[in-house]
PDB file of N, CA and C in Angstrom:
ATOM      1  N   UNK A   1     128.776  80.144 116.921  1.00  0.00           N
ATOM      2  CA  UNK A   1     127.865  79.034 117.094  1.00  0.00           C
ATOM      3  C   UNK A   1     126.450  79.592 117.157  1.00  0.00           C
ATOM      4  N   UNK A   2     125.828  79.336 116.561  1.00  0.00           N
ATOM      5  CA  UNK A   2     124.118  79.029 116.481  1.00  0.00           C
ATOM      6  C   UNK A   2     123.414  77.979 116.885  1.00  0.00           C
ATOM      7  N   UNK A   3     122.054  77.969 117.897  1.00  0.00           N
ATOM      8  CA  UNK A   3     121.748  77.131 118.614  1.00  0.00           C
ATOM      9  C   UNK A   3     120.012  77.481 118.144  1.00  0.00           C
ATOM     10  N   UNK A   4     119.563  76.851 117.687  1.00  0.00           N
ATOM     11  CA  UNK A   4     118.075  77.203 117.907  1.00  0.00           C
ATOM     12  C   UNK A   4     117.339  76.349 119.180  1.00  0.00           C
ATOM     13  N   UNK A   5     117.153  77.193 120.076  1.00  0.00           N
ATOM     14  CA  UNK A   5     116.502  76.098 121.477  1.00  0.00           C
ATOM     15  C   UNK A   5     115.063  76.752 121.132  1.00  0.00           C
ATOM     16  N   UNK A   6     114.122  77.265 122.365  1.00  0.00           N
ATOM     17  CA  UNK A   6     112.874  76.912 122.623  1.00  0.00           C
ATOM     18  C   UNK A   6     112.331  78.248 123.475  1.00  0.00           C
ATOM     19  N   UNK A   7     111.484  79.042 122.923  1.00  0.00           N
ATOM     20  CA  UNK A   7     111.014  80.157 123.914  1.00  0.00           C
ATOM     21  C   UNK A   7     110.736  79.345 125.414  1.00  0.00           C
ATOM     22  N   UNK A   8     111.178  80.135 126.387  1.00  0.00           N
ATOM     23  CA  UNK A   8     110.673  78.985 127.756  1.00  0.00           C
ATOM     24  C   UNK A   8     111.985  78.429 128.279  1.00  0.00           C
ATOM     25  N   UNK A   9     112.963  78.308 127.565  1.00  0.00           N
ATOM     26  CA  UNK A   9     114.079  76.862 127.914  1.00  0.00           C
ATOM     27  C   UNK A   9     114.588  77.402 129.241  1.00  0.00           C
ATOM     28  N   UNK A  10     114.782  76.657 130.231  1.00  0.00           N
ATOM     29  CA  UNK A  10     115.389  77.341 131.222  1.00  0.00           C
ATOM     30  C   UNK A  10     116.176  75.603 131.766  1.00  0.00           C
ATOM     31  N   UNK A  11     117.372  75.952 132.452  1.00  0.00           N
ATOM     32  CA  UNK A  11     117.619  74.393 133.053  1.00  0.00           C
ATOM     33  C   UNK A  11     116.997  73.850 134.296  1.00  0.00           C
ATOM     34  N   UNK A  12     115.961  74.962 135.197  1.00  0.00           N
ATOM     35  CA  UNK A  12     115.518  74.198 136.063  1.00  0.00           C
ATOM     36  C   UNK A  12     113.779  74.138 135.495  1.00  0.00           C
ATOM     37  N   UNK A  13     113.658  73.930 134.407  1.00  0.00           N
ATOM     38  CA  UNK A  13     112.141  73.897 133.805  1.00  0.00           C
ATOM     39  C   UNK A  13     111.711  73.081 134.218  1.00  0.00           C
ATOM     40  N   UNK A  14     110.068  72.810 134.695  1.00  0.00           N
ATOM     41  CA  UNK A  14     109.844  71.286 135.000  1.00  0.00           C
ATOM     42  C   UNK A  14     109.315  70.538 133.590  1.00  0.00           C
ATOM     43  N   UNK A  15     109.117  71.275 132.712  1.00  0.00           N
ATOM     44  CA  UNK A  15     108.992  70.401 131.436  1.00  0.00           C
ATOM     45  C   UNK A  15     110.350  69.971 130.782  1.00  0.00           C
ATOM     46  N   UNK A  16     110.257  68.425 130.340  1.00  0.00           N
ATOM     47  CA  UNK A  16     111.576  67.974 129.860  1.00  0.00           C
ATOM     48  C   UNK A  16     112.310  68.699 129.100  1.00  0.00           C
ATOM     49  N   UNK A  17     111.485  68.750 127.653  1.00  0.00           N
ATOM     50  CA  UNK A  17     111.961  69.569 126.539  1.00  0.00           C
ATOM     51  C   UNK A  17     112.553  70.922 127.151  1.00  0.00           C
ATOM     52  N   UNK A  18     111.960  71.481 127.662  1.00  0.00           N
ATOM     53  CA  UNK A  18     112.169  73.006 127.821  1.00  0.00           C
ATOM     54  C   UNK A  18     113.179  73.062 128.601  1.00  0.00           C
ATOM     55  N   UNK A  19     113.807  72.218 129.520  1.00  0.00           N
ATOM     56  CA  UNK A  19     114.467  71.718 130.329  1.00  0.00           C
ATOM     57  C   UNK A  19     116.090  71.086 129.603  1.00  0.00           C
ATOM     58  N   UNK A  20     116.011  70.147 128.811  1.00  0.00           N
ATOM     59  CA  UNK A  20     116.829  69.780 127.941  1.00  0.00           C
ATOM     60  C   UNK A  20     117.420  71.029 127.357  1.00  0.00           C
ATOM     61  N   UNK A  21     116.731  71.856 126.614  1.00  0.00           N
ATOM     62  CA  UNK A  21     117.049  73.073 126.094  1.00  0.00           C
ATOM     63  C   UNK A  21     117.929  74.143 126.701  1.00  0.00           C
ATOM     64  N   UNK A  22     117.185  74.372 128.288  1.00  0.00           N
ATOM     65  CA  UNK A  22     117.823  75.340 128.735  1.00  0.00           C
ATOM     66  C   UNK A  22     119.619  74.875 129.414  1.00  0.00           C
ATOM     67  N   UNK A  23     119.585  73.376 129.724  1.00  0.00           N
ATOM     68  CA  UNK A  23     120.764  72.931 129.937  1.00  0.00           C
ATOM     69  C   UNK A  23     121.655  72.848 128.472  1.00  0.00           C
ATOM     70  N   UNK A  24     121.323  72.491 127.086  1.00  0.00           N
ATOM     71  CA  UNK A  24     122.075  72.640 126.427  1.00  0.00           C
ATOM     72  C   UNK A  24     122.543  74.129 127.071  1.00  0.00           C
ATOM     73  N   UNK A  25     121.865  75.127 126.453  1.00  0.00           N
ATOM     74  CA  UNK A  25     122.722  76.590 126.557  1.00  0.00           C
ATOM     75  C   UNK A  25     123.068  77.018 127.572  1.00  0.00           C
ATOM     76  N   UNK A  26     123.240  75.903 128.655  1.00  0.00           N
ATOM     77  CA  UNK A  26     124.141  76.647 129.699  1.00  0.00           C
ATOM     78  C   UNK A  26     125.477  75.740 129.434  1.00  0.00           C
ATOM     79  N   UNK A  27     125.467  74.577 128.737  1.00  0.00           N
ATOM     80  CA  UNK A  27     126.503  73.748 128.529  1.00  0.00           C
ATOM     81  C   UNK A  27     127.764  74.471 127.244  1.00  0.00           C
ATOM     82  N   UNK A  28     126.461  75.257 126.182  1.00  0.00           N
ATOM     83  CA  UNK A  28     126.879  75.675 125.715  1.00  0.00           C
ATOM     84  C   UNK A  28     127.945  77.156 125.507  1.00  0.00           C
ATOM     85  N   UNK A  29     127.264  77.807 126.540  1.00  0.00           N
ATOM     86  CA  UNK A  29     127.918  78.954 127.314  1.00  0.00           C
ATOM     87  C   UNK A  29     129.137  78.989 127.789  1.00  0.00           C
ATOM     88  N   UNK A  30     129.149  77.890 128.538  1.00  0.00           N
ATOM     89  CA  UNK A  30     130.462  77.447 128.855  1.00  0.00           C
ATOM     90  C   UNK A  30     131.437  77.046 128.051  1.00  0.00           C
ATOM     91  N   UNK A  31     130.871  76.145 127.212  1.00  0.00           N
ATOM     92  CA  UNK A  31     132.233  75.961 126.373  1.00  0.00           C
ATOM     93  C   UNK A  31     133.104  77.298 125.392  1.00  0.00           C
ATOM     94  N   UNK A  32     132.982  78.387 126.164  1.00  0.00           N
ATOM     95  CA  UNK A  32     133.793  79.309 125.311  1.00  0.00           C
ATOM     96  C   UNK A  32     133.676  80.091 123.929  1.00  0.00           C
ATOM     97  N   UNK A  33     132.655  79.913 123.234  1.00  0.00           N
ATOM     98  CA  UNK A  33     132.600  80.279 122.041  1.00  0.00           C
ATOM     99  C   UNK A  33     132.865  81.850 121.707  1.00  0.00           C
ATOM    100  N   UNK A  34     133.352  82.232 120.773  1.00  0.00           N
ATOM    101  CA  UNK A  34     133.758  83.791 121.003  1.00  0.00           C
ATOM    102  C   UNK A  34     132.204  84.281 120.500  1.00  0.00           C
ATOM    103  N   UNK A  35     131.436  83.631 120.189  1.00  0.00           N
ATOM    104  CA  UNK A  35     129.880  84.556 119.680  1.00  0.00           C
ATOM    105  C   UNK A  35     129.128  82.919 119.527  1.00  0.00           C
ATOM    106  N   UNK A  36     127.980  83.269 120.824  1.00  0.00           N
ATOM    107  CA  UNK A  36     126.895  82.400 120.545  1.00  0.00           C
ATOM    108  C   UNK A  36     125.850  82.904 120.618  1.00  0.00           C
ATOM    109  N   UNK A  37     124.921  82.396 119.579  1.00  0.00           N
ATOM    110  CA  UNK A  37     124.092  83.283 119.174  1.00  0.00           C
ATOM    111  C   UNK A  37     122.658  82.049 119.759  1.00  0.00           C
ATOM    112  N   UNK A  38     121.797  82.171 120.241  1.00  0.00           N
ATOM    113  CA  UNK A  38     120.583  81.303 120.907  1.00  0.00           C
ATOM    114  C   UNK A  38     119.231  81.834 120.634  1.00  0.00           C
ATOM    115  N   UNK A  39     118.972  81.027 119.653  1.00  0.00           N
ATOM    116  CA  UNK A  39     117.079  81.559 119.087  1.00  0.00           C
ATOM    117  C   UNK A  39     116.537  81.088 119.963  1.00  0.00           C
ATOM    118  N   UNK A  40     115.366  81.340 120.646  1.00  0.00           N
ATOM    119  CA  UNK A  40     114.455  80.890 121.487  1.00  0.00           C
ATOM    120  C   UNK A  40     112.721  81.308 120.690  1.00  0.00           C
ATOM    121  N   UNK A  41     112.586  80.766 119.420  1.00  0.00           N
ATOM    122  CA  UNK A  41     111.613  80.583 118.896  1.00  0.00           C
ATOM    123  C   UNK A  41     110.430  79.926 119.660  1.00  0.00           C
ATOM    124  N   UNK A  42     109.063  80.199 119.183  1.00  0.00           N
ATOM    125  CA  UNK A  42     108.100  79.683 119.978  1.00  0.00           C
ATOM    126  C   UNK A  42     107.946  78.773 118.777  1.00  0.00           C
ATOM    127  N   UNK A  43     106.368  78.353 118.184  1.00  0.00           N
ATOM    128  CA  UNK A  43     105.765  77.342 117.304  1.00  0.00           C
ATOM    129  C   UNK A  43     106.597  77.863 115.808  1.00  0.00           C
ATOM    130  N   UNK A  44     106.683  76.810 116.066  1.00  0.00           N
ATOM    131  CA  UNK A  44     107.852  77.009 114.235  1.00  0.00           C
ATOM    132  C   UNK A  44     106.608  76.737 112.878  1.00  0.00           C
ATOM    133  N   UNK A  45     106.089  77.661 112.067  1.00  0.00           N
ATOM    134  CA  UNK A  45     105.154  77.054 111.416  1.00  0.00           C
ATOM    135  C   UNK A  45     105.722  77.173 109.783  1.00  0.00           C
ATOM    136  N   UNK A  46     105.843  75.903 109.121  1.00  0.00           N
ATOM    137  CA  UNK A  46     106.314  75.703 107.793  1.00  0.00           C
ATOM    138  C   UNK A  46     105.948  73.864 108.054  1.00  0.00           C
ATOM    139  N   UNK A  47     106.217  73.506 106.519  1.00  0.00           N
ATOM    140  CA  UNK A  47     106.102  72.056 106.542  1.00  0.00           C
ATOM    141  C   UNK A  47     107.003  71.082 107.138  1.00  0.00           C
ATOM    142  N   UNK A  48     106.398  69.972 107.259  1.00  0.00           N
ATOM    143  CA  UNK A  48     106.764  68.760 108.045  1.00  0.00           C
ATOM    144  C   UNK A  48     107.143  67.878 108.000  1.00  0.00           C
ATOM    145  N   UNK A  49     107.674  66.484 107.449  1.00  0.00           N
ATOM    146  CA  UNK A  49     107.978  65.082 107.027  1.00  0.00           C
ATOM    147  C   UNK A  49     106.563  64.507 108.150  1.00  0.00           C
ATOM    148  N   UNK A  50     107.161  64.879 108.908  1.00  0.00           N
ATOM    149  CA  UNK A  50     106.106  64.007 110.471  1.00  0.00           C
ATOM    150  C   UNK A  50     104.933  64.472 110.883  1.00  0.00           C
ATOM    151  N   UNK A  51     104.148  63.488 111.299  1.00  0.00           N
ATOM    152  CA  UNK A  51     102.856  64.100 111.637  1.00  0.00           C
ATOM    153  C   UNK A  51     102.630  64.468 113.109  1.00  0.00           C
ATOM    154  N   UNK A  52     102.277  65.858 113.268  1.00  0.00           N
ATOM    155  CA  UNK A  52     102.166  66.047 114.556  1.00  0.00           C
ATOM    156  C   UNK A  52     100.608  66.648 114.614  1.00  0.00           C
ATOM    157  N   UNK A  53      99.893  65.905 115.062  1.00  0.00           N
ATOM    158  CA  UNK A  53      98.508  66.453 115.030  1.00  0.00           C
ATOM    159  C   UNK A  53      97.690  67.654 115.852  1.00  0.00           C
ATOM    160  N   UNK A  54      98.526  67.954 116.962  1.00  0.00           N
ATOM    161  CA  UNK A  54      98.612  69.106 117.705  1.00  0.00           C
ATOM    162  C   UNK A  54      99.197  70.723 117.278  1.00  0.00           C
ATOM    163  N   UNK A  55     100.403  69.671 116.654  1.00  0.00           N
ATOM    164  CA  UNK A  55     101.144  71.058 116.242  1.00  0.00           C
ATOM    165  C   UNK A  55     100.455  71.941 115.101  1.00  0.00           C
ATOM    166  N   UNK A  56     100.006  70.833 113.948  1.00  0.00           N
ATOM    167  CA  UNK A  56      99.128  71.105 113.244  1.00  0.00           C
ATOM    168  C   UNK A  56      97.693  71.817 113.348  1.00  0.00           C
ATOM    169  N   UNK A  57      97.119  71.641 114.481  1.00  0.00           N
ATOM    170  CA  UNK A  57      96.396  72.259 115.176  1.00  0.00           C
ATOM    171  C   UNK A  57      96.544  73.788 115.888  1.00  0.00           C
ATOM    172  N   UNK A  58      98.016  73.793 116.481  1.00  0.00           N
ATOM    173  CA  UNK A  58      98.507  74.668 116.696  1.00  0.00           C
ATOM    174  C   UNK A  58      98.441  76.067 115.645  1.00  0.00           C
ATOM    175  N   UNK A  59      99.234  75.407 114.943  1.00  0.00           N
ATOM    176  CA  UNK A  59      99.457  76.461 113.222  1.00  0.00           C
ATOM    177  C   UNK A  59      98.066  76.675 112.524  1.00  0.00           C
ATOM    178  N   UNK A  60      97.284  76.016 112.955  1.00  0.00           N
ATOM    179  CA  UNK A  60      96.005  76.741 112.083  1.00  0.00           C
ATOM    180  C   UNK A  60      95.500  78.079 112.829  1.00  0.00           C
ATOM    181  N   UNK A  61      95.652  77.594 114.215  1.00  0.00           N
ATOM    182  CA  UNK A  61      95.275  79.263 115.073  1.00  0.00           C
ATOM    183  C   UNK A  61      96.474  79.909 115.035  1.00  0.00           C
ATOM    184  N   UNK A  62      97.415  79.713 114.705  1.00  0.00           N
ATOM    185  CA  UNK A  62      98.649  80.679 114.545  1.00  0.00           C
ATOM    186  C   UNK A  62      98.596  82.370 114.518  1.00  0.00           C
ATOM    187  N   UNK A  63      97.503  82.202 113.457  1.00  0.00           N
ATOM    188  CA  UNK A  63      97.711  83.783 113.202  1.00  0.00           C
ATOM    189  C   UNK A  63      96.955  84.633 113.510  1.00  0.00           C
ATOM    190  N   UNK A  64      95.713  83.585 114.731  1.00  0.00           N
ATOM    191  CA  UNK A  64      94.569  84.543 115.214  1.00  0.00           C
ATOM    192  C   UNK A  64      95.473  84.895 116.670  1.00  0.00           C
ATOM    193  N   UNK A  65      96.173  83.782 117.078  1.00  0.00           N
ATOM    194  CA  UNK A  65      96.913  83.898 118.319  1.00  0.00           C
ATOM    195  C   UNK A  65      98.074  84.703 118.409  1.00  0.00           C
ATOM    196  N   UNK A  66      98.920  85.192 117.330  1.00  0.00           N
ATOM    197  CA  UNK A  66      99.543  86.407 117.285  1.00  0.00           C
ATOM    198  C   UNK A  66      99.117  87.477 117.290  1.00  0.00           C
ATOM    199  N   UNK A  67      97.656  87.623 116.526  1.00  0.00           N
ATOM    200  CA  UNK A  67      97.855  88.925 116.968  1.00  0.00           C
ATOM    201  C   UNK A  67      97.337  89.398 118.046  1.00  0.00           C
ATOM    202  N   UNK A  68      96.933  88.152 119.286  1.00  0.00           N
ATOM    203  CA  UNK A  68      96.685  88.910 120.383  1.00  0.00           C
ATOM    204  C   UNK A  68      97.848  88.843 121.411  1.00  0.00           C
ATOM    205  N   UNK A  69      98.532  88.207 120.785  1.00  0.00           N
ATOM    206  CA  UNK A  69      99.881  88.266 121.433  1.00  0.00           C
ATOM    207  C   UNK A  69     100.609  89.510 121.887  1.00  0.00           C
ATOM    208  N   UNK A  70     100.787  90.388 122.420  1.00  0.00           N
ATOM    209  CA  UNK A  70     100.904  91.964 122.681  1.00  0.00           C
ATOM    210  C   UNK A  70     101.997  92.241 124.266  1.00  0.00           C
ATOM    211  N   UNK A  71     102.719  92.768 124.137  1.00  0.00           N
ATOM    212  CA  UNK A  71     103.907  92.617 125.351  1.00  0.00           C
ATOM    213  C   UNK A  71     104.576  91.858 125.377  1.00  0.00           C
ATOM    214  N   UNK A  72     104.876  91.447 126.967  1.00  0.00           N
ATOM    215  CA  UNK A  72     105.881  90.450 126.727  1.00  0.00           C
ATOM    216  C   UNK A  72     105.419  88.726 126.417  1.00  0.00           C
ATOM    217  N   UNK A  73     103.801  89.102 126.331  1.00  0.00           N
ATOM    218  CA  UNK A  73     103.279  87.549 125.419  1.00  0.00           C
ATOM    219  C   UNK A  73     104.171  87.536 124.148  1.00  0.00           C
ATOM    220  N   UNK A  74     104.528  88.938 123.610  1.00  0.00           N
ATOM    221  CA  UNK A  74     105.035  89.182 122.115  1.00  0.00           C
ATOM    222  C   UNK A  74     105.825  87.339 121.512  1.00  0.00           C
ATOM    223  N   UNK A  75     107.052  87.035 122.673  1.00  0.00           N
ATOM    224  CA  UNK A  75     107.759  86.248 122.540  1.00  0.00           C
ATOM    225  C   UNK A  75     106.945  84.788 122.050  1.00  0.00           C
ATOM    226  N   UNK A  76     106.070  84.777 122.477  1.00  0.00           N
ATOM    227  CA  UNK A  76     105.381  83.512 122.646  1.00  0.00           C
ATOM    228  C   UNK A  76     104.626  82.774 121.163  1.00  0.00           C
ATOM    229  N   UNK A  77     104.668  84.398 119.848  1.00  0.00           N
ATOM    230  CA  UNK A  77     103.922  84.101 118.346  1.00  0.00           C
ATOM    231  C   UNK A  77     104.697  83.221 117.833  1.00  0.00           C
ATOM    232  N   UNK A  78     104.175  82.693 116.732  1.00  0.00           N
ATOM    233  CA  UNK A  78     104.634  81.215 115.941  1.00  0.00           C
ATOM    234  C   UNK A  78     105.007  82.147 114.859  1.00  0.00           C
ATOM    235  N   UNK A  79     106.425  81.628 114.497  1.00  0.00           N
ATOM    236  CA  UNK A  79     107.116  82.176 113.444  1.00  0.00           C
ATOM    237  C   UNK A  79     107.434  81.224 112.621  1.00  0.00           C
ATOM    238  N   UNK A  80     107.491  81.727 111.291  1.00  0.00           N
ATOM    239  CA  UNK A  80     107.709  80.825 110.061  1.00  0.00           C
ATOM    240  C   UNK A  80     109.101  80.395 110.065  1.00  0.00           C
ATOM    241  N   UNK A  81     108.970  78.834 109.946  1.00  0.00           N
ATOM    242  CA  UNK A  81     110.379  78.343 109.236  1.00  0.00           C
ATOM    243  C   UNK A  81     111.702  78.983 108.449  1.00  0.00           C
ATOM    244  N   UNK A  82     111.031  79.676 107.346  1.00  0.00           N
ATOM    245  CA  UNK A  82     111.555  80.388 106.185  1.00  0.00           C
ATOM    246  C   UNK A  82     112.217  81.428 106.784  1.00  0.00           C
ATOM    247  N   UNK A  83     111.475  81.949 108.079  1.00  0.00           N
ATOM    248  CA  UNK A  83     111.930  83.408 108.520  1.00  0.00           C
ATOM    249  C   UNK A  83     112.769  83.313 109.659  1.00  0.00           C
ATOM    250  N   UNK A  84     112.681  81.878 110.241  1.00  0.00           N
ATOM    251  CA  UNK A  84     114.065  81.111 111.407  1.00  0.00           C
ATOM    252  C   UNK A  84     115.370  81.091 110.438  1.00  0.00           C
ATOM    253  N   UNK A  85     115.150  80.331 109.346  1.00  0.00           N
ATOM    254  CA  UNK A  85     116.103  80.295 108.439  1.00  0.00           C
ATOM    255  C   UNK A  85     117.147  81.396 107.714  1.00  0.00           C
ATOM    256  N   UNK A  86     116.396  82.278 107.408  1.00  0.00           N
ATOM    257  CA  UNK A  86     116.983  83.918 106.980  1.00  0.00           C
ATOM    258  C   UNK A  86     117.663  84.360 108.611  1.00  0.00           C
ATOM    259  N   UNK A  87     117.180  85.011 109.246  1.00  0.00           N
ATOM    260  CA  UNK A  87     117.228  84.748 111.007  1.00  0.00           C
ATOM    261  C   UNK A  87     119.319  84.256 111.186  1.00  0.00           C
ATOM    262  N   UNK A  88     119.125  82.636 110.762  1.00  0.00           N
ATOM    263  CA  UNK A  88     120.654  82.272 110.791  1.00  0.00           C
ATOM    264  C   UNK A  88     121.073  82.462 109.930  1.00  0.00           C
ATOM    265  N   UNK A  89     121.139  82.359 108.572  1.00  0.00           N
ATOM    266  CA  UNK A  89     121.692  83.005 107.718  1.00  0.00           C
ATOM    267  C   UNK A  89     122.280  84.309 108.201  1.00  0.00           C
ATOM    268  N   UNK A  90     121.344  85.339 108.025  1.00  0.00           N
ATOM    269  CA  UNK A  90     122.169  86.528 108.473  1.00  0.00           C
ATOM    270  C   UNK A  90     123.309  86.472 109.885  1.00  0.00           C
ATOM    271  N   UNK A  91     122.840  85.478 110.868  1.00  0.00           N
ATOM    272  CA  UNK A  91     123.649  85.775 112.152  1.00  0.00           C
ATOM    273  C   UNK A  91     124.871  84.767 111.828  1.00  0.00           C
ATOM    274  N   UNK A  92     124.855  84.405 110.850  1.00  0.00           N
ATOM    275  CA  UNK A  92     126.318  83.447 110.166  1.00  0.00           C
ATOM    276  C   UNK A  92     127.465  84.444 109.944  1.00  0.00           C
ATOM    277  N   UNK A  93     127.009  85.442 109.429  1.00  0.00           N
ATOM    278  CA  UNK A  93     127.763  86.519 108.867  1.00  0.00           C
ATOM    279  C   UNK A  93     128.118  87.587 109.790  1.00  0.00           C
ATOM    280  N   UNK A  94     127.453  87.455 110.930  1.00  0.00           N
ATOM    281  CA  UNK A  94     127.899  88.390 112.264  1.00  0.00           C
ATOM    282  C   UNK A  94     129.600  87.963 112.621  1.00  0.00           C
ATOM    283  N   UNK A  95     130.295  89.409 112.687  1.00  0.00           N
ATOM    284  CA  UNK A  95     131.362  89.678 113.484  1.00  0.00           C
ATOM    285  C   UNK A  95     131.784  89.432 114.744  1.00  0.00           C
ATOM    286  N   UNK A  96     130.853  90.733 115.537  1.00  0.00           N
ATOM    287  CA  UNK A  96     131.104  91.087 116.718  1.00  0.00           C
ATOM    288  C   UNK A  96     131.131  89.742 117.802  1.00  0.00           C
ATOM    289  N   UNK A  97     131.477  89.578 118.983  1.00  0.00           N
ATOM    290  CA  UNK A  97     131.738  88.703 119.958  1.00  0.00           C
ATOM    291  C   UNK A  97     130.802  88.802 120.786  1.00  0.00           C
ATOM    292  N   UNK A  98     130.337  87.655 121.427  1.00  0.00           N
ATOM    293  CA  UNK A  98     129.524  88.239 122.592  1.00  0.00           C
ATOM    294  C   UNK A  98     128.656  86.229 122.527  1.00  0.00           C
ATOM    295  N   UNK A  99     127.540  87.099 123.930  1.00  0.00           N
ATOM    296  CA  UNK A  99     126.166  85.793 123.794  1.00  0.00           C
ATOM    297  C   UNK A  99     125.510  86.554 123.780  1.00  0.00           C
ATOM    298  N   UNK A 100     124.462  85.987 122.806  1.00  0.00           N
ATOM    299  CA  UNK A 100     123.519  86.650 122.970  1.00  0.00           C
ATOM    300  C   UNK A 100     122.057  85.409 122.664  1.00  0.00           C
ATOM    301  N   UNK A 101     120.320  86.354 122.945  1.00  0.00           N
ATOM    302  CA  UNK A 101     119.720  85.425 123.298  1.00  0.00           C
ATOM    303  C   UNK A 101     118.768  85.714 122.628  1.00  0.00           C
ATOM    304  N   UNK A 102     118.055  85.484 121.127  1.00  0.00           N
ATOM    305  CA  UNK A 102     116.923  86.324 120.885  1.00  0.00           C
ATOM    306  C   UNK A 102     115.887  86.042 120.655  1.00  0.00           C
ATOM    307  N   UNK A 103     115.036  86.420 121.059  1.00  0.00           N
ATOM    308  CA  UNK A 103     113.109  85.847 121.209  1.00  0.00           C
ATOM    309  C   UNK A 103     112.773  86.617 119.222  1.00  0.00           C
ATOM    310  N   UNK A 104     111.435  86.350 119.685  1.00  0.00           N
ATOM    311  CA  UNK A 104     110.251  86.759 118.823  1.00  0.00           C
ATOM    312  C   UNK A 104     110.820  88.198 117.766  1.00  0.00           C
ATOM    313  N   UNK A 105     110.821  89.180 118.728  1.00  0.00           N
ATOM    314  CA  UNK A 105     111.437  90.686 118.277  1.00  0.00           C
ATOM    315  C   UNK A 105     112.697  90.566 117.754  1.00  0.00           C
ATOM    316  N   UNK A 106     113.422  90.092 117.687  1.00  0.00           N
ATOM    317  CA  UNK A 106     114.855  89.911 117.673  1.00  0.00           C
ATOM    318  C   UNK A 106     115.185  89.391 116.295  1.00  0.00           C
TER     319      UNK A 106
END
């Protein structure tokens, strides 16, 4: 199983979203899976159907705000769609068993 949640998600978050998120993957944890695999992507930047005028805002500083992103801010850079996508692709094809949880580096 593959889950893309939310850099941040935790289940006692006080933000909803981030909150929602971190209870999926503890719901998900539980249910047994022999390999779950949990992206915790920050700003997802590729195209849209919907207009989000923030987010859009977001992604234009994208790439001045990565690169001051440095430590464990690392987690926090906006990664491309295209490169979430390859990302599961490859972890489709994973073997081994386990949970696992992977940020930015990962």
């Amino acid at each position: 199983m593959i889950m893309v949640s939310s850099v941040g998600a935790a289940s006692g978050a006080k933000n909803f979203y981030l909150r929602t998120k971190g209870e999926t993957e503890v719901h998900l944890r539980k249910l047994g899976f022999d390999r779950l695999d949990v992206l915790q992507p920050s700003l997802l930047v590729g195209k849209r159907r919907e207009s989000r005028p923030l987010e859009r805002l977001a992604t234009f500083f994208a790439p001045v705000m990565n690169l001051l992103l440095h430590g464990k801010a690392r987690r926090f850079r906006a990664i491309r769609t295209s490169d979430l996508a390859e990302t599961i692709l490859a972890l489709a094809h994973e073997r081994p068993a386990g949970k696992f949880v992977l940020e930015y580096d990962a």
